[in-house]
Protein backbone atom coordinates (compact mmCIF):
# COMPACT_ATOMS: atom_id res chain seq x y z
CA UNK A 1 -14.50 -15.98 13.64
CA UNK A 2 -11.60 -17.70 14.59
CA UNK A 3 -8.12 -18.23 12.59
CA UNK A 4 -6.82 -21.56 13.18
CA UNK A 5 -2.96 -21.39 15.25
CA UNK A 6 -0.70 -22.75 12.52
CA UNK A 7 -2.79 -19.81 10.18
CA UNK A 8 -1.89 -17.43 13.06
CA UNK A 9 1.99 -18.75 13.63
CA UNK A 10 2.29 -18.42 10.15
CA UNK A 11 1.21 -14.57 9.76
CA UNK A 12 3.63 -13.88 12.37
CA UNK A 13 6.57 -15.30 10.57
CA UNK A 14 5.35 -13.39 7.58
CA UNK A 15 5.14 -10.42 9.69
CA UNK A 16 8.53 -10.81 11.38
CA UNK A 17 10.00 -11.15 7.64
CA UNK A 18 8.72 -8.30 6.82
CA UNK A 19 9.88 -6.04 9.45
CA UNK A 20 13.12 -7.63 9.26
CA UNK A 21 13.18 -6.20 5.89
CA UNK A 22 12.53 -2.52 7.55
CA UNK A 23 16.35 -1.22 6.77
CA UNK A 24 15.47 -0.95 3.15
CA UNK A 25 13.22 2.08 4.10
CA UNK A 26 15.16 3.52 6.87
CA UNK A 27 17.69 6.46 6.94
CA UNK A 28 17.13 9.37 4.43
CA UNK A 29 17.59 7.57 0.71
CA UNK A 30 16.92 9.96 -1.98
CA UNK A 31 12.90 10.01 -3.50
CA UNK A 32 13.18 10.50 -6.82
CA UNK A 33 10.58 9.62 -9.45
CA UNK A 34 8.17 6.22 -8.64
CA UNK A 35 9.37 4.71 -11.51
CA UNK A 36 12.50 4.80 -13.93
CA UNK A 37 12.15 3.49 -17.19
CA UNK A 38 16.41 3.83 -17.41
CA UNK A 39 17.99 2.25 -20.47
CA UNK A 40 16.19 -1.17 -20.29
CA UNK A 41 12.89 -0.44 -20.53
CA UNK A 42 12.32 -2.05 -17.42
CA UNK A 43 10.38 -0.65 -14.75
CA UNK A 44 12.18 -0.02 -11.48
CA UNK A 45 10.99 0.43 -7.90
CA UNK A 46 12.02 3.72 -5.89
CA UNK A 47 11.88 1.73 -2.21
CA UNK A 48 10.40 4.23 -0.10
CA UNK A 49 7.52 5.62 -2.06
CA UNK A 50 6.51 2.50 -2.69
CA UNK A 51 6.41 1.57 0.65
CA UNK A 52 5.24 4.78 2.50
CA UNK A 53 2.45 5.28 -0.44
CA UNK A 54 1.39 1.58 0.45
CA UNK A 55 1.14 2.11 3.92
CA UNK A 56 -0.96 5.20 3.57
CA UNK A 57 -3.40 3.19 1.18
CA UNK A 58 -3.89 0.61 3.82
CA UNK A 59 -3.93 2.96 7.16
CA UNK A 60 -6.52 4.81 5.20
CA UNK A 61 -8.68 1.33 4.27
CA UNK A 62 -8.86 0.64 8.26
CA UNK A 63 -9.06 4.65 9.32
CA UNK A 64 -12.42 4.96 6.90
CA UNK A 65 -13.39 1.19 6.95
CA UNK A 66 -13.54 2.28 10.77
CA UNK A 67 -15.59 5.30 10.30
CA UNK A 68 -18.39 3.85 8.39
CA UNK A 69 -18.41 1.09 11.00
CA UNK A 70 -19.17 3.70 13.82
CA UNK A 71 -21.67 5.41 11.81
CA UNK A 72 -23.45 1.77 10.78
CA UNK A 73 -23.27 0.30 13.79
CA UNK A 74 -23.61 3.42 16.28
CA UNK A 75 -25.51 6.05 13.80
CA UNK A 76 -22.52 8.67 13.40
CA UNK A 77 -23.66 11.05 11.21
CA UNK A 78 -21.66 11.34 8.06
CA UNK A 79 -22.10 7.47 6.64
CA UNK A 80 -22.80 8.81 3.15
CA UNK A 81 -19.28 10.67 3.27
CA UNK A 82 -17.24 8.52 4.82
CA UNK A 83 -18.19 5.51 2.37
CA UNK A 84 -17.37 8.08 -0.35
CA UNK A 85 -13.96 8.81 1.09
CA UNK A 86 -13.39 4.78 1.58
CA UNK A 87 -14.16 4.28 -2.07
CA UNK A 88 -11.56 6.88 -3.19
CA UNK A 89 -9.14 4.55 -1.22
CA UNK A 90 -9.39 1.75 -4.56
CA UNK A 91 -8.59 4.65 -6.61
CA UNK A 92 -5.39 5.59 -4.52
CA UNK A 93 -4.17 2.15 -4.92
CA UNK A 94 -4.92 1.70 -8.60
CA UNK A 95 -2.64 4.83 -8.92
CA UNK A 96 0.53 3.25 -7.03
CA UNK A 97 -0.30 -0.45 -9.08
CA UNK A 98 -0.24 0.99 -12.68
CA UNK A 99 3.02 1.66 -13.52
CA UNK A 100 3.83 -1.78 -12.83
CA UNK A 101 1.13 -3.74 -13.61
CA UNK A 102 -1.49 -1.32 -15.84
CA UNK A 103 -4.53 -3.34 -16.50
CA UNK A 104 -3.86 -5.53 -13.73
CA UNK A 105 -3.75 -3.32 -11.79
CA UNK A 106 -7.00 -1.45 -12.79
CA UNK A 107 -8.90 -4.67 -12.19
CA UNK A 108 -7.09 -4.84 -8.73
CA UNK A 109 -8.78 -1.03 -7.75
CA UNK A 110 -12.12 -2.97 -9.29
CA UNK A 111 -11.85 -5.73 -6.32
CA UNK A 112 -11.12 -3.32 -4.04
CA UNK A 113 -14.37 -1.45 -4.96
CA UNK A 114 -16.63 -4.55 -4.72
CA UNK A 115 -14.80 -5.14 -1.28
CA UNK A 116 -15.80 -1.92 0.14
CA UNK A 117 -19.60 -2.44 -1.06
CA UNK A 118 -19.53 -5.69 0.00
CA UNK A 119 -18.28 -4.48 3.47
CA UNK A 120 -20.64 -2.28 3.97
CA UNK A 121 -23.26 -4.93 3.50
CA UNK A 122 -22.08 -6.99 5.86
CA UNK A 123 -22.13 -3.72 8.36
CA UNK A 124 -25.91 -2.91 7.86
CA UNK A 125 -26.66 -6.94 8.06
CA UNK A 126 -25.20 -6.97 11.13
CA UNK A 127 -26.58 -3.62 12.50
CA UNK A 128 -30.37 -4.87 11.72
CA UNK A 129 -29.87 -8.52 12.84
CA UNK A 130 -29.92 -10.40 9.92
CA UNK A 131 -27.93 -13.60 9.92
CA UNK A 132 -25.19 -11.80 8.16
CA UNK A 133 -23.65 -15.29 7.34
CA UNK A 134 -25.35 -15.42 4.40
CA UNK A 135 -23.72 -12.78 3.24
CA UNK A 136 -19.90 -13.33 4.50
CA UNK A 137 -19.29 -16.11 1.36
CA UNK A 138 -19.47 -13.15 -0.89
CA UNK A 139 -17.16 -11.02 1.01
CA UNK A 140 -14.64 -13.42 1.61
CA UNK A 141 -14.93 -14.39 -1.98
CA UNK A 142 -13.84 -11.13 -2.94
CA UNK A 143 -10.94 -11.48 -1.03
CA UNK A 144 -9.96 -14.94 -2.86
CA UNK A 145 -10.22 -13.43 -5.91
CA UNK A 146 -7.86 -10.60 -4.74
CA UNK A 147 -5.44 -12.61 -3.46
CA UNK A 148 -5.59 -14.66 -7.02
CA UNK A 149 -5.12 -11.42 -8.68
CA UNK A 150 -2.09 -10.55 -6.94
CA UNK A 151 -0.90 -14.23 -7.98
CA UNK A 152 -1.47 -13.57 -11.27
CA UNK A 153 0.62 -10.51 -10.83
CA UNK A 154 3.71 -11.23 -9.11
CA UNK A 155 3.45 -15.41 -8.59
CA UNK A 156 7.00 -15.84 -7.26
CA UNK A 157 6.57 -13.08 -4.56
CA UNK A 158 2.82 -13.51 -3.99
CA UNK A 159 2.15 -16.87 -3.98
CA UNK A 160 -1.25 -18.48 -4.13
CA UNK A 161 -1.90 -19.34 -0.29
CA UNK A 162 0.19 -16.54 1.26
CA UNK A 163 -1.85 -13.95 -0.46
CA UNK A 164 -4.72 -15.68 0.52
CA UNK A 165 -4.09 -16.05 4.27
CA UNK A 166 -3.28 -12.61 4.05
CA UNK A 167 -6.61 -11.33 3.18
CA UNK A 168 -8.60 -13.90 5.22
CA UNK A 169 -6.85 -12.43 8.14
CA UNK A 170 -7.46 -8.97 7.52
CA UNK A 171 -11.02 -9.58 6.48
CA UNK A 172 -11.43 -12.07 10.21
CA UNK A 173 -10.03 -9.16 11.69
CA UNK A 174 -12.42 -6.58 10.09
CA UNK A 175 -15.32 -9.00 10.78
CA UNK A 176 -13.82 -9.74 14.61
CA UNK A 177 -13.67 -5.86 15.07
CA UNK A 178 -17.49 -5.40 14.09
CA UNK A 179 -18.75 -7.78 16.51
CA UNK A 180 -16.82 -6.46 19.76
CA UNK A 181 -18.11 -2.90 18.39
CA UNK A 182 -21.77 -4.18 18.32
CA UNK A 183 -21.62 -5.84 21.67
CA UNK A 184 -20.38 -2.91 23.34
CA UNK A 185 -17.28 -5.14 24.31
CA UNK A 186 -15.18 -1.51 24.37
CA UNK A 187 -12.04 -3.69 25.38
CA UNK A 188 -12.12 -6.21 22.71
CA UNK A 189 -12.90 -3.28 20.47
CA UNK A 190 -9.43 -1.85 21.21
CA UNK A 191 -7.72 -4.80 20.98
CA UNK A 192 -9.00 -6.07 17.91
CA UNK A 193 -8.85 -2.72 16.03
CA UNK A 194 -5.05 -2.53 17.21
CA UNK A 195 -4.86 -6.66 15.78
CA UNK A 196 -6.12 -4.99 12.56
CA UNK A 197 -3.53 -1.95 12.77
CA UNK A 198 -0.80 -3.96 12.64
CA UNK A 199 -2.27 -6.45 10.04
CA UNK A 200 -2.82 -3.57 7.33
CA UNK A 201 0.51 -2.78 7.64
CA UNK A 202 1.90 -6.24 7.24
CA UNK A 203 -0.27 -6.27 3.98
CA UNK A 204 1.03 -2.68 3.22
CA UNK A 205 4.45 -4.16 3.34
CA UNK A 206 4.03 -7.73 2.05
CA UNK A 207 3.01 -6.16 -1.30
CA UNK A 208 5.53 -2.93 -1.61
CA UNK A 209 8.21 -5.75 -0.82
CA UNK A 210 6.86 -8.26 -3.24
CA UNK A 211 7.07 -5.15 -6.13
CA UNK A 212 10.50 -4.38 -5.00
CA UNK A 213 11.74 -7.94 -5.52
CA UNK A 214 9.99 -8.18 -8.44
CA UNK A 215 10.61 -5.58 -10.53
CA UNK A 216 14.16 -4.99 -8.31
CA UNK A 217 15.11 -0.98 -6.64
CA UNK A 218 16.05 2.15 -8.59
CA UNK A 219 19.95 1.86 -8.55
């Protein structure tokens, strides 16, 4: 599937922004606590955590969302444990939401659940021939409603049709990935997993700095 090129231009001004924001992260800042109540009441964002602990949530959504593929589509043992280990993922983000946005954020780790069952679907449909299409409206639905959630959350900082370009990508990129694994294209394989790499962690990013401008850094 196919992202149209002003979609595509757009994702990499998104993802120049955010690496152009990568100074906030660098050097060797101080990690205190994840969150600082302080006098206000106010929750505040410690920079770093938030943005490493993001990263690792979505590295470890491709690493495992990778895994089950190989064991789907080319029968390595272990499917029943790596799906496991990709559902603890939702729970690993729920824990890094909560401060913030605490049932919001619980129904965010819910989407995030669906999406990986959903996913999975769409693996096995495409592993036994079905015309999987039938089951992609689901799956990319899951993503809309994701992207509304965040929205809902943080509407200045995730707007509406960035969030959702955002996961349309990753899930074309997930779906894109799939297909060049079934056809036993090896080369497309690599370069679509590495088009998915960098995506996660453009996501990773686009949300840790969305918090941080919301909610503003730990002083």
């Amino acid at each position: 599937m196919q992202i149209q090129s002003r979609t595509r231009s757009a994702l990499l001004m998104i993802g120049a922004a955010l690496l152009a924001c990568s100074p906030l992260w660098a050097g060797t800042a101080p990690a205190p606590q994840l969150m600082d109540l302080g006098d206000t009441g106010l929750v505040k964002v410690n920079p770093q955590i938030l943005h490493d602990g993001m990263r690792k949530v979505y590295v470890d959504q491709i690493l495992w969302t990778r895994m089950v593929t190989l064991s789907v589509l080319d029968g390595v043992n272990g499917k029943e444990v790596y799906v496991d280990r990709l559902m603890e993922n939702y729970e690993a983000c729920e824990e890094l939401l909560v401060p913030y946005y605490g049932d919001g954020a619980e129904k965010f780790g819910g989407l995030l659940e669906e999406h990986v069952t959903l996913t999975v679907k769409v693996l096995e449909a495409i592993k036994a021939g079905q015309v999987f299409a039938s089951i992609l409206p689901s799956w990319y639905d899951n993503g809309d409603r994701l992207a509304a959630l965040m929205t809902e959350l943080n509407p200045k900082y995730w707007p509406d049709w960035e969030s959702r370009m955002v996961w349309r990508k990753y899930l074309d990129s997930t779906l894109e990935n799939a297909l060049a694994r079934l056809k036993g294209d090896w080369k497309s394989d690599v370069q679509t997993y590495d088009v998915l790499h960098l995506h996660a962690l453009a996501m990773a990013d686009y949300m840790s700095l969305g918090m941080q401008r919301q909610f503003g850094p730990i002083k």
